[in-house]
Protein backbone atom coordinates (compact mmCIF):
# COMPACT_ATOMS: atom_id res chain seq x y z
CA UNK A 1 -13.54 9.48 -29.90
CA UNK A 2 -13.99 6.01 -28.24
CA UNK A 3 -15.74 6.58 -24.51
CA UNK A 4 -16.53 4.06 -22.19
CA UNK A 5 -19.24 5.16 -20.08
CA UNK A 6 -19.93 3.95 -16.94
CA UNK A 7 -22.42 4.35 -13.65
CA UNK A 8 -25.64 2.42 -12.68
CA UNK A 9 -27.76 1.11 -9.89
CA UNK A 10 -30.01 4.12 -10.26
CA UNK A 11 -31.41 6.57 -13.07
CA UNK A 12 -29.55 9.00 -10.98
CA UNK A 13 -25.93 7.61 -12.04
CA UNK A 14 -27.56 6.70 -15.92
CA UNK A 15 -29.17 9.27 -17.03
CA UNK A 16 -26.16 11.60 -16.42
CA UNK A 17 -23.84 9.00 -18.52
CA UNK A 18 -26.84 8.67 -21.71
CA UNK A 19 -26.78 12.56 -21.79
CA UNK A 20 -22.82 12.42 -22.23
CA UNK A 21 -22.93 9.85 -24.87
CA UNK A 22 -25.51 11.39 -26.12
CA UNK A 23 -23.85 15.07 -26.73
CA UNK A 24 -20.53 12.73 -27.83
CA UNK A 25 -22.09 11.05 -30.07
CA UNK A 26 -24.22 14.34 -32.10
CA UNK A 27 -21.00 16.58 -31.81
CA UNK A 28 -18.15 14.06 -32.59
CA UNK A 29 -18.57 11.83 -35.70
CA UNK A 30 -18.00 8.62 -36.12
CA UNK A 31 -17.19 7.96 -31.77
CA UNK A 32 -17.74 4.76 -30.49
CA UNK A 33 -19.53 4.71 -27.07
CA UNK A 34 -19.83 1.98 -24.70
CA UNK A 35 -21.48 1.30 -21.19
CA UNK A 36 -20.67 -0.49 -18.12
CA UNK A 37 -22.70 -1.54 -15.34
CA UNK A 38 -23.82 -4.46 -13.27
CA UNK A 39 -25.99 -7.36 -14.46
CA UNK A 40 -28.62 -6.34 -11.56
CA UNK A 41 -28.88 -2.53 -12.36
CA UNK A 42 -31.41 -0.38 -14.37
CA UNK A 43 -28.99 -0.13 -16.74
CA UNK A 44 -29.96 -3.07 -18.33
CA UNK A 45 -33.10 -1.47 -19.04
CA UNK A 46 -31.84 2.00 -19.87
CA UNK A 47 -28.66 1.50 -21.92
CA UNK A 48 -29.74 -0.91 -24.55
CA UNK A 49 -33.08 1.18 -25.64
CA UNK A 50 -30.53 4.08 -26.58
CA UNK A 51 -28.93 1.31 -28.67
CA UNK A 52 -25.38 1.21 -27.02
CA UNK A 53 -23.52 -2.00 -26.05
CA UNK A 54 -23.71 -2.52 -22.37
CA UNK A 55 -20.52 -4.91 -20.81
CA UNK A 56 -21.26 -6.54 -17.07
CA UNK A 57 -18.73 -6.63 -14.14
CA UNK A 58 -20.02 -8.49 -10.90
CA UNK A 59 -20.02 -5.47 -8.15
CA UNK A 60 -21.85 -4.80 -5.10
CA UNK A 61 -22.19 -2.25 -2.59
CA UNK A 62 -21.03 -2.81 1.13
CA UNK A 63 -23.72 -2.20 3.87
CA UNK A 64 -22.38 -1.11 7.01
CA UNK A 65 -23.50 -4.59 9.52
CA UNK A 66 -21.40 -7.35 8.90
CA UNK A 67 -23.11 -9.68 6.70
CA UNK A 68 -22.28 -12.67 4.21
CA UNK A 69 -23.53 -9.97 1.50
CA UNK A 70 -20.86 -7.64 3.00
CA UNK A 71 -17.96 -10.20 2.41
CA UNK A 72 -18.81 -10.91 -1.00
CA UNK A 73 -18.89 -7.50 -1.95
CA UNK A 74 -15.54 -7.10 -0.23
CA UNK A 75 -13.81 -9.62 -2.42
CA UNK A 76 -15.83 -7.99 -5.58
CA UNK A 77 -14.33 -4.80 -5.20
CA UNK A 78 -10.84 -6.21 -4.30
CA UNK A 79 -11.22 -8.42 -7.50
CA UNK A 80 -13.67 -6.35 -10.10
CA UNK A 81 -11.03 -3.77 -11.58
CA UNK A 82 -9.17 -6.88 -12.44
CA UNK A 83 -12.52 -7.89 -14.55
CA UNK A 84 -12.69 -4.57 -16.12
CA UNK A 85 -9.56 -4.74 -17.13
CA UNK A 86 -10.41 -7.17 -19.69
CA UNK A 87 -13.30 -4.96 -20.99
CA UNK A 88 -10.97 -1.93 -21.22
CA UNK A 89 -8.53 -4.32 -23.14
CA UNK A 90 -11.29 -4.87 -25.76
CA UNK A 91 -13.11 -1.75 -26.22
CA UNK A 92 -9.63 0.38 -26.48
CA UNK A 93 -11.25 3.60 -25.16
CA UNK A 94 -9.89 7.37 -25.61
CA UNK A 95 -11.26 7.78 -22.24
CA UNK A 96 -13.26 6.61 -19.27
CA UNK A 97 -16.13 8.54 -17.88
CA UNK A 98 -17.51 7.32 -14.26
CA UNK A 99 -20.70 8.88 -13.32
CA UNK A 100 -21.05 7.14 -10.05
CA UNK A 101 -22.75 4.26 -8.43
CA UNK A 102 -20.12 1.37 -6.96
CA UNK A 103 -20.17 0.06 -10.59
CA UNK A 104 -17.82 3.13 -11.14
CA UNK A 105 -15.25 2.10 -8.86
CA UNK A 106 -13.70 -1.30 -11.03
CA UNK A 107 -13.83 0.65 -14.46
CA UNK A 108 -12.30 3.71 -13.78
CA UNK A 109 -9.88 1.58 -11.45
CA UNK A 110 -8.46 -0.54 -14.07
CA UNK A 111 -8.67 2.64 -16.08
CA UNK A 112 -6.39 4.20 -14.27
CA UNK A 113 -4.19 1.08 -13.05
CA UNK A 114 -3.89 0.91 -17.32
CA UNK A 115 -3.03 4.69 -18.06
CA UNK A 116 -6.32 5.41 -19.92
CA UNK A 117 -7.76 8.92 -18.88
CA UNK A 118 -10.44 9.61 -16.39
CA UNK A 119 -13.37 11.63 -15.63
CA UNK A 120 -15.85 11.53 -12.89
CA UNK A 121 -19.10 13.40 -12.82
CA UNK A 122 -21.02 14.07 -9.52
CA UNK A 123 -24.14 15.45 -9.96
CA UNK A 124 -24.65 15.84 -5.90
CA UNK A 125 -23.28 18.23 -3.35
CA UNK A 126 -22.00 15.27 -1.29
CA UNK A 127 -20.14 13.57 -3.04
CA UNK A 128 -20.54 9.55 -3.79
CA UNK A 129 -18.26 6.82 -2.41
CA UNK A 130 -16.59 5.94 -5.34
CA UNK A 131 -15.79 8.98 -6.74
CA UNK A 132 -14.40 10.08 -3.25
CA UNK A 133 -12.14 7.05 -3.90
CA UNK A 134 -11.35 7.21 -7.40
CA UNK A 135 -11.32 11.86 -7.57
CA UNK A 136 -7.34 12.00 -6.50
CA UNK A 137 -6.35 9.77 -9.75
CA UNK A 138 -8.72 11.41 -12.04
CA UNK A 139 -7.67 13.48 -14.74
CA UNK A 140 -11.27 15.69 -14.37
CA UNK A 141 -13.49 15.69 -11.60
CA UNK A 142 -16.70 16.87 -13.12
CA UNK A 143 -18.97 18.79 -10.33
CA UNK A 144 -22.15 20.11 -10.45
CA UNK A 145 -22.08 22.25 -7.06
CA UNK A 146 -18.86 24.32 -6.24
CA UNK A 147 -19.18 23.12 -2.80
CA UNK A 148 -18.93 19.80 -4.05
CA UNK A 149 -14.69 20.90 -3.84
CA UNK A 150 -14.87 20.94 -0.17
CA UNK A 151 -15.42 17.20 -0.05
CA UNK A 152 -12.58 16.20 -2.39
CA UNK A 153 -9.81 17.46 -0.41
CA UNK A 154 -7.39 14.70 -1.83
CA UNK A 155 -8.00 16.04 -5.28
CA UNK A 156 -5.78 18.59 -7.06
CA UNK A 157 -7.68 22.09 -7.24
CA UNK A 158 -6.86 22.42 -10.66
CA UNK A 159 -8.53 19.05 -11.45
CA UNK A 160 -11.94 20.11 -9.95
CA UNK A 161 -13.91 21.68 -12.88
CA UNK A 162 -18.01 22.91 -12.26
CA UNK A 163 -20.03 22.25 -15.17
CA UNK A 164 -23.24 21.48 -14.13
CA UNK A 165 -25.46 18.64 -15.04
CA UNK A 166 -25.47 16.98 -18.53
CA UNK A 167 -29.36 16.71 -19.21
CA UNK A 168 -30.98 14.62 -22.29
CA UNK A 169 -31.55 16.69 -25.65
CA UNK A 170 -35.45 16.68 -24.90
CA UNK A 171 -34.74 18.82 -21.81
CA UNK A 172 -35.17 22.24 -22.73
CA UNK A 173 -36.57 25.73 -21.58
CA UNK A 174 -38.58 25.47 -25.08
CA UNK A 175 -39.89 22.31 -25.00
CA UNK A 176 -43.38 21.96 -26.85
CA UNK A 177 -46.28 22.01 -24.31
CA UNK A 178 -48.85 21.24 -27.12
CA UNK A 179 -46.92 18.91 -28.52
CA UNK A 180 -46.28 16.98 -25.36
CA UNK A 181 -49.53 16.81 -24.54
CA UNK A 182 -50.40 15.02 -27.90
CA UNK A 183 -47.49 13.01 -27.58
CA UNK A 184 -48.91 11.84 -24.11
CA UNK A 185 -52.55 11.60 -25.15
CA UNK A 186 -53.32 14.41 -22.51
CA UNK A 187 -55.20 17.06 -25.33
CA UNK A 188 -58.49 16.82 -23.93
CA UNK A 189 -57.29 17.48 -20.10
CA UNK A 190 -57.09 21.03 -18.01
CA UNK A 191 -54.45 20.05 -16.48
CA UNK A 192 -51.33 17.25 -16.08
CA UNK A 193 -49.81 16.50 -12.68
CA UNK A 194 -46.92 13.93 -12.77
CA UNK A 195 -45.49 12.37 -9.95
CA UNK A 196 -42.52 9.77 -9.17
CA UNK A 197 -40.43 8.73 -6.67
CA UNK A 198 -37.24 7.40 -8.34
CA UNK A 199 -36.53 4.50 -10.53
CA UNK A 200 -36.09 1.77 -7.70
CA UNK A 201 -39.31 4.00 -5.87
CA UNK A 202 -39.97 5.21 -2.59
CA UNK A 203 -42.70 3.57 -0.50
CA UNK A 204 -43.43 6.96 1.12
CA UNK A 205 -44.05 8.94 -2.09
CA UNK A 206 -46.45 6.05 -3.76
CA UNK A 207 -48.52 5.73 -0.48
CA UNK A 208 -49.02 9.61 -0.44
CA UNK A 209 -49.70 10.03 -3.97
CA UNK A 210 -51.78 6.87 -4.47
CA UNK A 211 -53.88 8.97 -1.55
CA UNK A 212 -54.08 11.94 -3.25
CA UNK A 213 -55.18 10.04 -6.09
CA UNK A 214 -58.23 8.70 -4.33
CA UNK A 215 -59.18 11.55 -2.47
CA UNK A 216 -58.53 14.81 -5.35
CA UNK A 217 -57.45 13.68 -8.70
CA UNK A 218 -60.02 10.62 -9.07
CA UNK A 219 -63.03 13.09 -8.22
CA UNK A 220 -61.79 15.50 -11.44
CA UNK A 221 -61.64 13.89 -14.63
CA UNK A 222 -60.16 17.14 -16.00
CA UNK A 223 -57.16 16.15 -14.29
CA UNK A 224 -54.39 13.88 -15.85
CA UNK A 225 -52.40 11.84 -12.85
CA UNK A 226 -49.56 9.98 -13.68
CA UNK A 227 -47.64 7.95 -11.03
CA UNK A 228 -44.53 6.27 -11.58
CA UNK A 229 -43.95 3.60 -8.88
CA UNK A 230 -40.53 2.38 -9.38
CA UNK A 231 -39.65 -1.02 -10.15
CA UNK A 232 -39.08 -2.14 -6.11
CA UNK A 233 -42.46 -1.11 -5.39
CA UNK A 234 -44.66 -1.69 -8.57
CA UNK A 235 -46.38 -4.91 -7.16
CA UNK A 236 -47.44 -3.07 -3.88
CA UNK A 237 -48.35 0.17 -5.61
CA UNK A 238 -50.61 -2.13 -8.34
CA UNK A 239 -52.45 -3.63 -5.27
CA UNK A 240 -53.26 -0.48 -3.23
CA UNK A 241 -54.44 1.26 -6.76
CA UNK A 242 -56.79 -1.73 -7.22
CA UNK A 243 -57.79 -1.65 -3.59
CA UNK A 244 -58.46 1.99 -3.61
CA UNK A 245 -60.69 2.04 -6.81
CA UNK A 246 -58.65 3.85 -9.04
CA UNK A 247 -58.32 0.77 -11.89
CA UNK A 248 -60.44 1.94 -14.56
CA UNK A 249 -60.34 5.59 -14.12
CA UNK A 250 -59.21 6.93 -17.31
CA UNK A 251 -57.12 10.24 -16.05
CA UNK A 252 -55.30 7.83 -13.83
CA UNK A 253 -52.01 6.16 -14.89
CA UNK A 254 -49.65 4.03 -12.72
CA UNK A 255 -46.44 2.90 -14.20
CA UNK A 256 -43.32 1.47 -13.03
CA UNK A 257 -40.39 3.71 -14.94
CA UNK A 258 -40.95 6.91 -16.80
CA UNK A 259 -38.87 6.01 -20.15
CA UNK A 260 -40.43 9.53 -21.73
CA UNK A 261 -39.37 11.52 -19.26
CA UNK A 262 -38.88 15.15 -21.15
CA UNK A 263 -42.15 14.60 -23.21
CA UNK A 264 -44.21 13.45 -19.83
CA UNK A 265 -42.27 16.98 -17.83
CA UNK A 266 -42.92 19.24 -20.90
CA UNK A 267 -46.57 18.05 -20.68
CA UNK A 268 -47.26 18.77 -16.64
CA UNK A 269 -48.39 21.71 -14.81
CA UNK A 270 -47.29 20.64 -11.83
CA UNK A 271 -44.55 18.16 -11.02
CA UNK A 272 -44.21 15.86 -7.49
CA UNK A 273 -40.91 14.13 -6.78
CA UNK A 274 -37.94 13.81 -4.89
CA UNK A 275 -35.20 15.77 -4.76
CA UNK A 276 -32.22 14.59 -5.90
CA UNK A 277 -29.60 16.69 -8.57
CA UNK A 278 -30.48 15.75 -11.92
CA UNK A 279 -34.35 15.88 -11.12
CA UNK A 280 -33.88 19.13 -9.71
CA UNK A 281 -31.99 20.07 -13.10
CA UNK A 282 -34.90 18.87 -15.38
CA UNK A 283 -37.23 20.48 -13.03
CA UNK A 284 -35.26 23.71 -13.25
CA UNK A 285 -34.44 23.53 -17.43
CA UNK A 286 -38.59 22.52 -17.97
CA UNK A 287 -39.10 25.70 -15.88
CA UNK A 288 -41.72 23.79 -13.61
CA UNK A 289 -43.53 23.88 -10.65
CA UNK A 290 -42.60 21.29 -8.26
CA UNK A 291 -43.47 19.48 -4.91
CA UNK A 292 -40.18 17.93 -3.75
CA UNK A 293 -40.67 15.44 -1.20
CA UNK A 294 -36.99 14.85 -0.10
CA UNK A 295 -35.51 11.51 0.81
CA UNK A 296 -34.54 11.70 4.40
CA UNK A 297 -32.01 8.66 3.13
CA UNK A 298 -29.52 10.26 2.31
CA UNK A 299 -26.14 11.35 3.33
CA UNK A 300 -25.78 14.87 4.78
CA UNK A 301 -29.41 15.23 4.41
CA UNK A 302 -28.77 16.76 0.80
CA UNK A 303 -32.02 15.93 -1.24
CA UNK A 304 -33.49 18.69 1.36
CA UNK A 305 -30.58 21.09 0.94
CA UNK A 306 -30.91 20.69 -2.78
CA UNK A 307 -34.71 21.05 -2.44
CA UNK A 308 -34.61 24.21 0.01
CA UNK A 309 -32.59 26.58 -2.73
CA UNK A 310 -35.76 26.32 -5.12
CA UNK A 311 -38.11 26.80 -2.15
CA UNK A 312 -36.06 30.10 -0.91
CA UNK A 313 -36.68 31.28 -3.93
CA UNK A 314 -40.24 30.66 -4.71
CA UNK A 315 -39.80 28.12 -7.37
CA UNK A 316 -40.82 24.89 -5.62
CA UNK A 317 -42.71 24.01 -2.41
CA UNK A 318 -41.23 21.41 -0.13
CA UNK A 319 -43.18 18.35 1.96
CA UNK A 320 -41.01 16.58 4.10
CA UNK A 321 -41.77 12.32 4.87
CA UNK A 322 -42.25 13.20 8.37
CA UNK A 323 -45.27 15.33 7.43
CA UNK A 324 -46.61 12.66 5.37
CA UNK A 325 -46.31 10.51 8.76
CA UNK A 326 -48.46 12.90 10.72
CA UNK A 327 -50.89 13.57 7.91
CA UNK A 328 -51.31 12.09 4.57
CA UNK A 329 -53.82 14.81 3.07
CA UNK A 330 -51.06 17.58 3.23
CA UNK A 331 -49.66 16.51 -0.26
CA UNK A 332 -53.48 16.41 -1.87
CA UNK A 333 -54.18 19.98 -0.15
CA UNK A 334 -50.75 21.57 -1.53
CA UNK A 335 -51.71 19.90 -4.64
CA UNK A 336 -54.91 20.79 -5.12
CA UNK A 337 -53.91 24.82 -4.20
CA UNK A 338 -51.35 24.88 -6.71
CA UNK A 339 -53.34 23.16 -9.46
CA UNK A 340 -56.04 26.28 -8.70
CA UNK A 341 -53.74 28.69 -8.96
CA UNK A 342 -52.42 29.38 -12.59
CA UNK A 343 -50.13 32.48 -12.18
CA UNK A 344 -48.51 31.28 -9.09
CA UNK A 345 -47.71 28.04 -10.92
CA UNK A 346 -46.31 30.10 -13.89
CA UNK A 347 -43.84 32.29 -11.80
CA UNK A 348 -42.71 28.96 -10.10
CA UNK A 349 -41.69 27.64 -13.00
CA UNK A 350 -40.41 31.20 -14.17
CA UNK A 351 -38.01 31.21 -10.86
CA UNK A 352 -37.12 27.54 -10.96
CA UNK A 353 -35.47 28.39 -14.81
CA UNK A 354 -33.48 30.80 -13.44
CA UNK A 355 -31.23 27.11 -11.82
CA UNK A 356 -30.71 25.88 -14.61
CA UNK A 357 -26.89 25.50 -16.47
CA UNK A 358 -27.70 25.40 -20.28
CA UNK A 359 -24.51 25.11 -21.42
CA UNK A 360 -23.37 21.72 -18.71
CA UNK A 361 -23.05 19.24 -21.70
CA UNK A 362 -21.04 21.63 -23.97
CA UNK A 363 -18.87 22.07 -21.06
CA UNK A 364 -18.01 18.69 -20.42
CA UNK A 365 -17.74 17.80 -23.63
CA UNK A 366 -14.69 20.36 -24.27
CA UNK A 367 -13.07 18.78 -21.31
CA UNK A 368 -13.07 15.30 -22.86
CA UNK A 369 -11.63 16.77 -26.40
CA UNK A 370 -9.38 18.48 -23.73
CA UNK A 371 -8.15 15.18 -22.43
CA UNK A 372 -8.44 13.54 -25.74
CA UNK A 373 -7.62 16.18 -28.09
CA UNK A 374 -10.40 14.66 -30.45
């Protein structure tokens, strides 16, 4: 099976497509996979340590003032599929698969202006930009909510198919605790918290975590505090950890990008983020505890929607940016009372397993040997 994969900007829209490839590539022999994205993207970090070939097309996302920027972008996405074309020409793929992100648009474009077969994934309950453009031409529309449907009015019914999200192999329910904790260097700590905003970051997040870690986890050494800062705000973060005296404390990391990400999870007690679909799907398949701290950001509000079905059912406990605004501590003090609290932690994480789809990437992979019939 040859598969051109494409989606990017964020981890969000990559790590859906790796997991894909990823479950292609172990359950089909001998299929060729292929990524594109944009040369700006974190794709360019992402794609190439899993070993694939990553292809470039020039794309950019319209902002809604009318900018120089915005005109640019305009003529990219008039001229892009055109581009992609050419890449579609060379690779010869069985099938496209767009995970979103406006790098999605040109490839599955051309795909479609060319005949090759389609699929979209959304991992969201809103559904992106580009696949509300490209869904009525698909051949699958991949979904991870059911609501998702009520968006993609355009699209046949019988073309809308739920499957969940597609998670990495080192995702899993039985993940080795002890092992992770090696792995990590983490043996000789009580317990692990790990915390990140997103792969581009979230200046909110770092400024209430990088507080927490000066007020709580810096004054208990038996405490393992890992911050990942995100590549937009990694300079900034750096300078506040200095300025706070926290360089040199040795249960104290700060990083820009998580690259370990199932080996870090499988190692935490406790787990602070945002809240967008495929973290809440590790979350939920690692069976942790979590503090979501939604991104108000984002359209319909949905990170908190996503966030607030784990909360109603005890599995997660939600702090909203505008009570970071009014006080800072809250995130140390919810923190610090779930940290002391072993069996509520444990029937978190019991509850938050009960969200998660184990079989999403066996489902979507019968629906490209559908569309392939490889």
């Amino acid at each position: 099976m040859r598969v051109l994969m494409t989606g990017g900007g964020t981890s969000g829209h990559v790590n859906p497509a790796l997991a894909i490839a990823e479950t292609v590539k172990l359950n089909v022999p001998g299929s060729e996979i292929a990524f594109v994205g944009t040369p700006r993207g974190i794709e360019n970090k992402l794609v190439p340590k899993e070993g694939y070939r990553l292809y470039h097309v020039d794309v950019r996302g319209i902002r809604r003032k009318l900018t120089p920027s915005n005109l640019k972008a305009a003529y990219l996405a008039v001229t892009s599929p055109y581009k992609a074309k050419k890449i579609i020409k060379e690779f010869r793929p069985d099938v496209v698969v767009g995970t979103g992100g406006y790098v999605s648009w040109p490839v599955v474009k051309a795909a479609q202006m060319t005949g090759v077969p389609t699929v979209l994934h959304e991992s969201n309950a809103f559904p992106g930009v580009a696949v509300k453009m490209l869904a009525d031409k698909a051949d699958r529309v991949l979904l991870n909510f059911a609501k998702t449907a009520e968006y993609l009015k355009k699209c046949p019914p019988e073309k809308l198919v739920v499957v969940g999200n597609p998670l990495r192999s080192g995702f899993s329910e039985n993940a080795d605790r002890a092992a992770a904790r090696r792995a990590i260097g983490a043996e000789g700590y009580r317990h692990v918290i790990l915390s990140y905003g997103g792969s581009m970051g979230a200046e909110r997040v770092n400024e209430a975590v990088l507080a927490m870690m000066r007020d709580y986890t810096s004054k208990h050494p038996e405490i393992l505090h890992t911050l990942a800062v995100g590549s937009i705000e990694f300079e900034a973060a750096k300078k506040m950890f200095s300025e706070y005296g926290l360089e040199g404390k040795e249960n104290l990391r700060l990083v820009e990008y998580i690259y370990d990400m199932p080996t870090q999870m499988a190692a935490a007690d406790l787990v602070i983020c945002r809240a967008g679909a495929m973290t809440i799907s590790e979350v939920a398949m690692m069976r942790r505890p979590a503090i979501f701290i939604p991104s108000p950001n984002v359209t319909e509000n949905h990170q908190y929607k996503n966030a607030a079905v784990l909360a109603d059912a005890g599995a997660a406990v939600i702090t909203e940016e505008r009570e970071l605004a009014e006080d800072i501590g809250i995130l140390r003090r919810r923190a610090e009372e779930l940290i002391g609290d072993d069996e509520r932690r444990r029937l978190m994480g019991e509850a938050a397993g009960s969200f998660a789809v184990k079989d999403a990437n066996r489902r979507i992979l019968n629906e490209l040997r559908r569309l392939t019939g490889k």
